[in-house]
PDB file of N, CA and C in Angstrom:
ATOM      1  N   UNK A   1       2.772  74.345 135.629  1.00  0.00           N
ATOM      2  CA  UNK A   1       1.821  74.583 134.565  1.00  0.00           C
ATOM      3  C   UNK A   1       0.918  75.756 134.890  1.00  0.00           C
ATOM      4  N   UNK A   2       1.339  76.754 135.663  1.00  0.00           N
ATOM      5  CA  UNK A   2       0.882  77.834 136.203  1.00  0.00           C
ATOM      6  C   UNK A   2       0.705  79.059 135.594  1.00  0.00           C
ATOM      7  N   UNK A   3       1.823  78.791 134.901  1.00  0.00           N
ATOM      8  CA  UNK A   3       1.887  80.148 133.672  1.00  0.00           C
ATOM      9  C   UNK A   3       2.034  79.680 132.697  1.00  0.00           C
ATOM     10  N   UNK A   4       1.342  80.774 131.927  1.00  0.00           N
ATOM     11  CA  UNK A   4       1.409  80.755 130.323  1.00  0.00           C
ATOM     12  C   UNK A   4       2.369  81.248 129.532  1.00  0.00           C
ATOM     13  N   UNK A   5       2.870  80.419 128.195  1.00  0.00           N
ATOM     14  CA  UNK A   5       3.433  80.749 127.152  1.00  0.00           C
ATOM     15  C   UNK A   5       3.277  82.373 126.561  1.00  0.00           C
ATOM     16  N   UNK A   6       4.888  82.862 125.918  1.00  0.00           N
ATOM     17  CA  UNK A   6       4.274  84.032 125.347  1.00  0.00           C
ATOM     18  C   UNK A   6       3.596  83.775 124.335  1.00  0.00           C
ATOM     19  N   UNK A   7       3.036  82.740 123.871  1.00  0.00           N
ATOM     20  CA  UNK A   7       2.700  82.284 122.475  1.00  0.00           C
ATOM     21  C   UNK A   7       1.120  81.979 123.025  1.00  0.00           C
ATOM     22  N   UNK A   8       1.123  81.648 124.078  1.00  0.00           N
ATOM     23  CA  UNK A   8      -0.678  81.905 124.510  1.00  0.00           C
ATOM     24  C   UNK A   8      -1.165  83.206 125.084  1.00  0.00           C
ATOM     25  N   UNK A   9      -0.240  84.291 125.347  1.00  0.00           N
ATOM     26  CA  UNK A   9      -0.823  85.867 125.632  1.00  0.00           C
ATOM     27  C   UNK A   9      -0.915  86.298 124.539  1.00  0.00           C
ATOM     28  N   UNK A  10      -0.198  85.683 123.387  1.00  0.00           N
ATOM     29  CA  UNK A  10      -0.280  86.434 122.118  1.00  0.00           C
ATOM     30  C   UNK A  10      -1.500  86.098 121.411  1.00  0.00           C
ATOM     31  N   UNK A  11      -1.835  84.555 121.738  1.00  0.00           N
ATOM     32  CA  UNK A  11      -3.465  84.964 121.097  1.00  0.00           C
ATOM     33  C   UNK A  11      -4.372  85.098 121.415  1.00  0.00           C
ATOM     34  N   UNK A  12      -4.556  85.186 123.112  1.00  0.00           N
ATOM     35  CA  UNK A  12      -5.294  85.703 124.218  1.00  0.00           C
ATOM     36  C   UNK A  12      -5.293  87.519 123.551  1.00  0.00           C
ATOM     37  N   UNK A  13      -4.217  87.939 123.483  1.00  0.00           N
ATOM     38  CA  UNK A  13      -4.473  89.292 122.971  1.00  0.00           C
ATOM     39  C   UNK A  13      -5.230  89.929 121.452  1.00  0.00           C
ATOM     40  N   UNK A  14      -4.341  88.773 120.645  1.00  0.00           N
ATOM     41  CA  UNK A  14      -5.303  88.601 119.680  1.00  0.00           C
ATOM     42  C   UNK A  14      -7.144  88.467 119.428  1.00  0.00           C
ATOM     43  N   UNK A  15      -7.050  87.624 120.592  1.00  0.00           N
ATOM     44  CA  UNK A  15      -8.612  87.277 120.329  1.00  0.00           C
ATOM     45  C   UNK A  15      -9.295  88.468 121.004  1.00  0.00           C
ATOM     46  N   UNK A  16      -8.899  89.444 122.065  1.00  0.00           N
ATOM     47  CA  UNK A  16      -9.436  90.052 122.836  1.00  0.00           C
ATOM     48  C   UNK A  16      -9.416  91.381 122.158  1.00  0.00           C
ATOM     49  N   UNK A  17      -8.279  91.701 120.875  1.00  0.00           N
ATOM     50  CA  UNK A  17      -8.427  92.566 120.023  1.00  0.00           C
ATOM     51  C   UNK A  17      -9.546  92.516 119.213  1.00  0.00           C
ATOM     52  N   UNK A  18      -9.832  91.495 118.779  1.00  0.00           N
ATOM     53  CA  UNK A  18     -10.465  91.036 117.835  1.00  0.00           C
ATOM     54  C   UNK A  18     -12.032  91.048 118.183  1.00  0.00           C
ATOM     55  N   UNK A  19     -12.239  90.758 119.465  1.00  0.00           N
ATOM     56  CA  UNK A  19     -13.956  90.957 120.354  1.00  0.00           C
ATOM     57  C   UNK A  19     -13.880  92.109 120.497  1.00  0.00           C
ATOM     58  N   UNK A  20     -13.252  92.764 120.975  1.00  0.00           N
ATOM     59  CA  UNK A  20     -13.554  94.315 121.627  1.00  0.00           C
ATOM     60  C   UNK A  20     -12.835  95.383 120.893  1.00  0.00           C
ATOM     61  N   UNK A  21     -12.003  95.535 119.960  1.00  0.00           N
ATOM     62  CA  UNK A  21     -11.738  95.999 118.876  1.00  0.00           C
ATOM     63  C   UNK A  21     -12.432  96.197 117.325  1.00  0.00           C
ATOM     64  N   UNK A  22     -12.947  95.445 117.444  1.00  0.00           N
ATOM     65  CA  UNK A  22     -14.012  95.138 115.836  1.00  0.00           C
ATOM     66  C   UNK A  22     -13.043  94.495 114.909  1.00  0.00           C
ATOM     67  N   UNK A  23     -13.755  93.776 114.020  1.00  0.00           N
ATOM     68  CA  UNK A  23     -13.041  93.269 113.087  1.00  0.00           C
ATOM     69  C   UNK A  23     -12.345  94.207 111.800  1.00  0.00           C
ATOM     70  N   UNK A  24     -12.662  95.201 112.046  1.00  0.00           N
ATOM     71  CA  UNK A  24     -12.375  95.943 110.788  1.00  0.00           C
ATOM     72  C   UNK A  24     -11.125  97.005 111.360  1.00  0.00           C
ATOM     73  N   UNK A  25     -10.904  97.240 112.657  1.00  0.00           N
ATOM     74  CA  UNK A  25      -9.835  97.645 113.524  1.00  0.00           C
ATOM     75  C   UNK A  25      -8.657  97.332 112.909  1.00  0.00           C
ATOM     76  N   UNK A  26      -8.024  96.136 112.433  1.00  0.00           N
ATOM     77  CA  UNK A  26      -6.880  95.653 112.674  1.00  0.00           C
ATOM     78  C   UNK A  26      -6.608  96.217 110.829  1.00  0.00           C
ATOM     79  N   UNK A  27      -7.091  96.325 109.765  1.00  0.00           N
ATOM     80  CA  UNK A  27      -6.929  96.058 108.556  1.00  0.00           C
ATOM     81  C   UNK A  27      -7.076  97.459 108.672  1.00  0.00           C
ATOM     82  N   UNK A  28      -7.782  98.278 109.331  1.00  0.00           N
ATOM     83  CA  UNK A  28      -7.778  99.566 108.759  1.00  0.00           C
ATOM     84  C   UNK A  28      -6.253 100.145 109.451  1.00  0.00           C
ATOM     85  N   UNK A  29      -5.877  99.561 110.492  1.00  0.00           N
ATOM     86  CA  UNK A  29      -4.285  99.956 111.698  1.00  0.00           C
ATOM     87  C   UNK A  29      -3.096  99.430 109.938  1.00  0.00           C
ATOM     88  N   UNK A  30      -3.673  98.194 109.578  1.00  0.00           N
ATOM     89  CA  UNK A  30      -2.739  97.689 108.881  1.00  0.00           C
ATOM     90  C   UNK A  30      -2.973  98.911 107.557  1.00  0.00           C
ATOM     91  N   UNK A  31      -3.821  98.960 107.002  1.00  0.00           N
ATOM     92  CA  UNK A  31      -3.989 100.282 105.726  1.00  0.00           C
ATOM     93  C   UNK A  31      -2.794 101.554 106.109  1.00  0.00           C
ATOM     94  N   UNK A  32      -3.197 102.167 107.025  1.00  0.00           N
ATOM     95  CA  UNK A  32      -2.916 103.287 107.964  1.00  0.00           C
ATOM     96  C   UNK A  32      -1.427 102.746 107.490  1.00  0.00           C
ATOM     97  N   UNK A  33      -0.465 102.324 108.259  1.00  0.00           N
ATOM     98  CA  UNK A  33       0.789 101.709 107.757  1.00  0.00           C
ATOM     99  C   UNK A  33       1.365 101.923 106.639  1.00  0.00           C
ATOM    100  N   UNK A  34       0.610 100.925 105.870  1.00  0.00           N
ATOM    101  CA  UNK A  34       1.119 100.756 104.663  1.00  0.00           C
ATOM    102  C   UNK A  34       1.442 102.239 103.707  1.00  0.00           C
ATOM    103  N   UNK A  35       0.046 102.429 103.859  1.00  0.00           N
ATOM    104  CA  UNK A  35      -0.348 104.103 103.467  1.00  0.00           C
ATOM    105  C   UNK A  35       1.038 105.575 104.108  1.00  0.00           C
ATOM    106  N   UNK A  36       1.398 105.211 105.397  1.00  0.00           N
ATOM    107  CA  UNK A  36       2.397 105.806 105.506  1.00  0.00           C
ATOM    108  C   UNK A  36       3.622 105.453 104.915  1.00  0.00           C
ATOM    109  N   UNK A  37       3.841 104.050 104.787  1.00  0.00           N
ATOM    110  CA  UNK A  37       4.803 103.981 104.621  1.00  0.00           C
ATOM    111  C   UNK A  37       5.418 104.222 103.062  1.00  0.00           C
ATOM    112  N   UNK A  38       4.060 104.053 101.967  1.00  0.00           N
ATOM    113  CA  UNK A  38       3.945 104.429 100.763  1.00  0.00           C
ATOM    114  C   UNK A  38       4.822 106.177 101.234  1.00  0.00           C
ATOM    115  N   UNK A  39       4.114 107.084 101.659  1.00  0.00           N
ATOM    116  CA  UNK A  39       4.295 108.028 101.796  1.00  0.00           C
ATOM    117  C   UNK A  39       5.511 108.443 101.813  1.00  0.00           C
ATOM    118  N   UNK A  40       5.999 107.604 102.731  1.00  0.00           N
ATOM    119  CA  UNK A  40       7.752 108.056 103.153  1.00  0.00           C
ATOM    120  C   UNK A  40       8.389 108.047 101.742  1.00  0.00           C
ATOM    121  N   UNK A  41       8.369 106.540 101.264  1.00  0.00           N
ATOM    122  CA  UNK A  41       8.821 106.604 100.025  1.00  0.00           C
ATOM    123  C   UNK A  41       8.668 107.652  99.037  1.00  0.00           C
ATOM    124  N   UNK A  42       7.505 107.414  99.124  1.00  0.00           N
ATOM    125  CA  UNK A  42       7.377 109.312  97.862  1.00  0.00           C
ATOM    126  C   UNK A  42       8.068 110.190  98.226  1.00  0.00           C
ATOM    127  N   UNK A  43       8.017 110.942  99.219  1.00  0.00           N
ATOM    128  CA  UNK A  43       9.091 111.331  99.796  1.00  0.00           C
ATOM    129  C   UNK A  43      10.527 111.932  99.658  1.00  0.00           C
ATOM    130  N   UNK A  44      10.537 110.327 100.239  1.00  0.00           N
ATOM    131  CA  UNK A  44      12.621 109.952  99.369  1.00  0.00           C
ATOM    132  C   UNK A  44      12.798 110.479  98.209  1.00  0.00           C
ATOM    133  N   UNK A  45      12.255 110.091  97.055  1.00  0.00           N
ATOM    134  CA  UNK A  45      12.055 110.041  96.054  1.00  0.00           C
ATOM    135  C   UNK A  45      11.861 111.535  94.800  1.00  0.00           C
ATOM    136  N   UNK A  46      11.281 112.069  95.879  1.00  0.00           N
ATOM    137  CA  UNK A  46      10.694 113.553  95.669  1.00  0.00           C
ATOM    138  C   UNK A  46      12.141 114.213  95.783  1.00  0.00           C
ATOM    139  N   UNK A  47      12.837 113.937  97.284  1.00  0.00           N
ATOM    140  CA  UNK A  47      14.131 114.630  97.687  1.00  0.00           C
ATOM    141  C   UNK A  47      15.114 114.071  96.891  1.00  0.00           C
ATOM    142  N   UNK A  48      14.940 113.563  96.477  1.00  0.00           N
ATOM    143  CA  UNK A  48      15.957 113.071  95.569  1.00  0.00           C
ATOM    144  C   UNK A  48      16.051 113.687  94.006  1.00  0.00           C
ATOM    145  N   UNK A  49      15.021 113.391  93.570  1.00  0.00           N
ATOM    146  CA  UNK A  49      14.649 114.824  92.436  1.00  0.00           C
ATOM    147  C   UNK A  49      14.916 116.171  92.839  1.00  0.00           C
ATOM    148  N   UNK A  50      14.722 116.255  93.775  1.00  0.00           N
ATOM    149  CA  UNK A  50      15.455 118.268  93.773  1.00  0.00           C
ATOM    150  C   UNK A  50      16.823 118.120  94.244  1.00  0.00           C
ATOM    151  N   UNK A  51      17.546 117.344  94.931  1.00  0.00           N
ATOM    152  CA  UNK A  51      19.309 117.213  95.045  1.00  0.00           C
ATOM    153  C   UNK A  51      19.509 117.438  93.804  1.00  0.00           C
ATOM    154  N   UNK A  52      19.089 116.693  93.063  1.00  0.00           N
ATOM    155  CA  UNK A  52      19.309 115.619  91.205  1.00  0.00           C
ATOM    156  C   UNK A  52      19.647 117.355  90.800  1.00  0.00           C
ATOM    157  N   UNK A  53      18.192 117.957  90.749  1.00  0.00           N
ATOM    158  CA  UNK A  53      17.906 119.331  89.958  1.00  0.00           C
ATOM    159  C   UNK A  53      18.220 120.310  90.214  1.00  0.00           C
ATOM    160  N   UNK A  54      19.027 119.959  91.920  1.00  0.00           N
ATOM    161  CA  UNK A  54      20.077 121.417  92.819  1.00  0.00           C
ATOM    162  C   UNK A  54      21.371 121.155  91.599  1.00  0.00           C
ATOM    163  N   UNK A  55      21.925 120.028  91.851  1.00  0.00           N
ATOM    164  CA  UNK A  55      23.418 119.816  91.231  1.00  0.00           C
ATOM    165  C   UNK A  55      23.721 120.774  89.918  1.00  0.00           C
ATOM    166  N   UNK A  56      22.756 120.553  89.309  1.00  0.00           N
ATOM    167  CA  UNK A  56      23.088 121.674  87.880  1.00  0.00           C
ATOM    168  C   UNK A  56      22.968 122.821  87.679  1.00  0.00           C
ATOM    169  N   UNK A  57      22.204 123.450  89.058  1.00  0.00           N
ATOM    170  CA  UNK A  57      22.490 125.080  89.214  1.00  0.00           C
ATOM    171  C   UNK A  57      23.003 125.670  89.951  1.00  0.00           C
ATOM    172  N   UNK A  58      24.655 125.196  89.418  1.00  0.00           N
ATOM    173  CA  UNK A  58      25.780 125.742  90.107  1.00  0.00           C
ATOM    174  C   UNK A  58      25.835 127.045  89.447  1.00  0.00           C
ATOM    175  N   UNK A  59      24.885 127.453  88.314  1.00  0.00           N
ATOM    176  CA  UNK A  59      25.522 128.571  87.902  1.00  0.00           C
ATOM    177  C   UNK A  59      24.946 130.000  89.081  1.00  0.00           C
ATOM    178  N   UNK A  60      25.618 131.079  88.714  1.00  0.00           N
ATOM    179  CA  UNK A  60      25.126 132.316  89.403  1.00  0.00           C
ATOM    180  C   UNK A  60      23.696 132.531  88.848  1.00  0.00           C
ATOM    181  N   UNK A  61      22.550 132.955  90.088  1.00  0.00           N
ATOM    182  CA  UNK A  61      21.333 133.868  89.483  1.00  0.00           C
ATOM    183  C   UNK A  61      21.629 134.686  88.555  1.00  0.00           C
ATOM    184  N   UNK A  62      20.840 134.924  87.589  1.00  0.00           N
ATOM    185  CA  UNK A  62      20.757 135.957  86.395  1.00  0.00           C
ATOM    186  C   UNK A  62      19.804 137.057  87.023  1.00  0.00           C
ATOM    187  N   UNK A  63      20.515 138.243  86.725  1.00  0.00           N
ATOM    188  CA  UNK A  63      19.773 139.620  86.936  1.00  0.00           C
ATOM    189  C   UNK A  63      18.697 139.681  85.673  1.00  0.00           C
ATOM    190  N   UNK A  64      17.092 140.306  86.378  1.00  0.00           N
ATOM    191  CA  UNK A  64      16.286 140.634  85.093  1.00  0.00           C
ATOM    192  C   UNK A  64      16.865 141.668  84.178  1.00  0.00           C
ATOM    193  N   UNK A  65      16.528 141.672  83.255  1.00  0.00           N
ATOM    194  CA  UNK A  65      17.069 143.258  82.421  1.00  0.00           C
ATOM    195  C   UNK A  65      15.982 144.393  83.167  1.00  0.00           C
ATOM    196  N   UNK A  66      16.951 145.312  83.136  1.00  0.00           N
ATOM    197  CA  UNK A  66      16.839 146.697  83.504  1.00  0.00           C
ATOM    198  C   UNK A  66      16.776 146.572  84.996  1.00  0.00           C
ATOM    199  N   UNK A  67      17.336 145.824  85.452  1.00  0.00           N
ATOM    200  CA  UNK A  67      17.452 145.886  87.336  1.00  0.00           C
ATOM    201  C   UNK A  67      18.419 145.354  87.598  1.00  0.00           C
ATOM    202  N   UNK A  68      18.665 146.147  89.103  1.00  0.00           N
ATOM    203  CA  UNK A  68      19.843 146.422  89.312  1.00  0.00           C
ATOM    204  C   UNK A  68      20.252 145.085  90.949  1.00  0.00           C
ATOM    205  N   UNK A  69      21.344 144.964  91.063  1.00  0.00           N
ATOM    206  CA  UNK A  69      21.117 144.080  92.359  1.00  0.00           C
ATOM    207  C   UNK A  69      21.848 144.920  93.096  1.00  0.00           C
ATOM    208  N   UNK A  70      21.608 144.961  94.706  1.00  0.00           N
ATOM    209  CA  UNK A  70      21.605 146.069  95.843  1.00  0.00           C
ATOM    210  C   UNK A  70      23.060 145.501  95.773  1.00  0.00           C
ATOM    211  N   UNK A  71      23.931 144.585  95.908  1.00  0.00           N
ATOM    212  CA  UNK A  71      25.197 144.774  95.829  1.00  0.00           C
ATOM    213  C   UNK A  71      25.717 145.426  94.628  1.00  0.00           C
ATOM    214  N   UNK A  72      25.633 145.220  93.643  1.00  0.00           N
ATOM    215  CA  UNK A  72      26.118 145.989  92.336  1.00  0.00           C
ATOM    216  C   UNK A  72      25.890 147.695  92.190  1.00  0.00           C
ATOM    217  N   UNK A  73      24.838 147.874  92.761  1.00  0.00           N
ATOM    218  CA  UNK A  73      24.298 149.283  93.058  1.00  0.00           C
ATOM    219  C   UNK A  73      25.327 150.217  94.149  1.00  0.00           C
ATOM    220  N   UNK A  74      25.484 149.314  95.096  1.00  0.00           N
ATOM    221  CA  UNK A  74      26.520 149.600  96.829  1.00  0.00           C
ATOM    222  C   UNK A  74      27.797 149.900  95.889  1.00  0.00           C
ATOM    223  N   UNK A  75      28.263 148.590  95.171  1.00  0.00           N
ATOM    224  CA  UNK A  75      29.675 148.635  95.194  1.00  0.00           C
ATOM    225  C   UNK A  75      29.954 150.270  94.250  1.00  0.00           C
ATOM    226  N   UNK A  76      28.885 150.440  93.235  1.00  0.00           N
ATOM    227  CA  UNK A  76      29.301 151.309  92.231  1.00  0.00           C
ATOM    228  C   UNK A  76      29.078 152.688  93.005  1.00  0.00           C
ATOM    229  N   UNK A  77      28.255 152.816  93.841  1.00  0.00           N
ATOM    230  CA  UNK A  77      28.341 154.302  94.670  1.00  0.00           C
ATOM    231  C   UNK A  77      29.485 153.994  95.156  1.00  0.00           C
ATOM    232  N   UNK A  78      30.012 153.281  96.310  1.00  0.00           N
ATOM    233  CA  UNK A  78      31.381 153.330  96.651  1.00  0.00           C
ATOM    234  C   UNK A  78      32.706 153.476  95.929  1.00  0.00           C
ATOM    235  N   UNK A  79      32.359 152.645  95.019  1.00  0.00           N
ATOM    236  CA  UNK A  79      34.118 153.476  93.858  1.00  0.00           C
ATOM    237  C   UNK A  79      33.561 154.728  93.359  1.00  0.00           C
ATOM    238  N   UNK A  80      32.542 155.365  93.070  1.00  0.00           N
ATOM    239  CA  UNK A  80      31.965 156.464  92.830  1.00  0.00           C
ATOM    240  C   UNK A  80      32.726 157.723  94.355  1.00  0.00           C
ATOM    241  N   UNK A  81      32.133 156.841  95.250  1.00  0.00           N
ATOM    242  CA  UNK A  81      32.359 157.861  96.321  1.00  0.00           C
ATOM    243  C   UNK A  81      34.479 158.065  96.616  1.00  0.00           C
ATOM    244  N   UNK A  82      34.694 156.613  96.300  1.00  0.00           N
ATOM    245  CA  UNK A  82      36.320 156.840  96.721  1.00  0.00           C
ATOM    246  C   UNK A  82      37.040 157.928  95.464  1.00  0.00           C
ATOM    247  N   UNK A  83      36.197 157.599  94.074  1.00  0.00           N
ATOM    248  CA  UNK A  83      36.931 158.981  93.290  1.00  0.00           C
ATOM    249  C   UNK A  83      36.854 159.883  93.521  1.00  0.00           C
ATOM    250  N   UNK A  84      35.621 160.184  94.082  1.00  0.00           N
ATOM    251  CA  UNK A  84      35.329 161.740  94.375  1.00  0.00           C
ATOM    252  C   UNK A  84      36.481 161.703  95.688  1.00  0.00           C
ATOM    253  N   UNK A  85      36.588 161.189  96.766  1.00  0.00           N
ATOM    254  CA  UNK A  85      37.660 161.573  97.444  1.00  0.00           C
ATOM    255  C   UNK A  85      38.921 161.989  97.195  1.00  0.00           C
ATOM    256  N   UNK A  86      39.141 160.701  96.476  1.00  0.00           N
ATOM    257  CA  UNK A  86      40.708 161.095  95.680  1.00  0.00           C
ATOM    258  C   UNK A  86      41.024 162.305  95.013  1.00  0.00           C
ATOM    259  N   UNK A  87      39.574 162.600  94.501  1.00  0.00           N
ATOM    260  CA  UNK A  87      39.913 163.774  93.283  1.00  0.00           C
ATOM    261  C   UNK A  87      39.695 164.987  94.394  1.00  0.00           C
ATOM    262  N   UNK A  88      39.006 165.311  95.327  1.00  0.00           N
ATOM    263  CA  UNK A  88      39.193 166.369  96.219  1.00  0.00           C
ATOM    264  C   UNK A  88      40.545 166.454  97.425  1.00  0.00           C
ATOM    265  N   UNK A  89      41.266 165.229  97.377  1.00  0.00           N
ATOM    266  CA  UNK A  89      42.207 165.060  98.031  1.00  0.00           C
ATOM    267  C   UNK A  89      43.758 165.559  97.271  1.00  0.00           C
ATOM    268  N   UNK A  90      43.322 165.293  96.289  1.00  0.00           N
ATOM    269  CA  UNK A  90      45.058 165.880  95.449  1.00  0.00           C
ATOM    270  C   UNK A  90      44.963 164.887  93.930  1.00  0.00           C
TER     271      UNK A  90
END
């Protein structure tokens, strides 16, 4: 009868939380929690709305009017530049 139950350290700890912790310790640890765990969820939830709202813009970016995109610009000097070769070549 020398040692104690884990069921009597547990409220040995309890009570010793509870004196030297304050009473308002344990509910604000428990808030804190909850409050995160709300969080996570939002979260999820959030990521899940932009997958949702990725899926349907499979289409290609649209160019503004009157601008040009640096590949479309590249490619057209380059067939630009290979005619001019050709045509000084024969």
């Amino acid at each position: 009868m020398g040692t104690f139950s884990i069921w009597h350290w547990l409220i040995v700890l309890a009570v010793v939380l509870l004196l030297f912790g304050g009473g308002g310790k344990i509910p604000k640890l428990m808030k804190d929690v909850g409050s995160g765990i709300n969080a996570f969820k939002k979260g999820l939830k959030d990521e899940e709305k932009k997958k949702a709202g990725d899926e349907g813009g499979d289409e290609a970016p649209k160019a503004i009017e009157g601008e040009t995109t640096t590949a479309s610009a590249s490619e057209s000097e380059s067939e630009s530049q290979s005619q001019d070769r050709k045509a000084a070549n024969g």
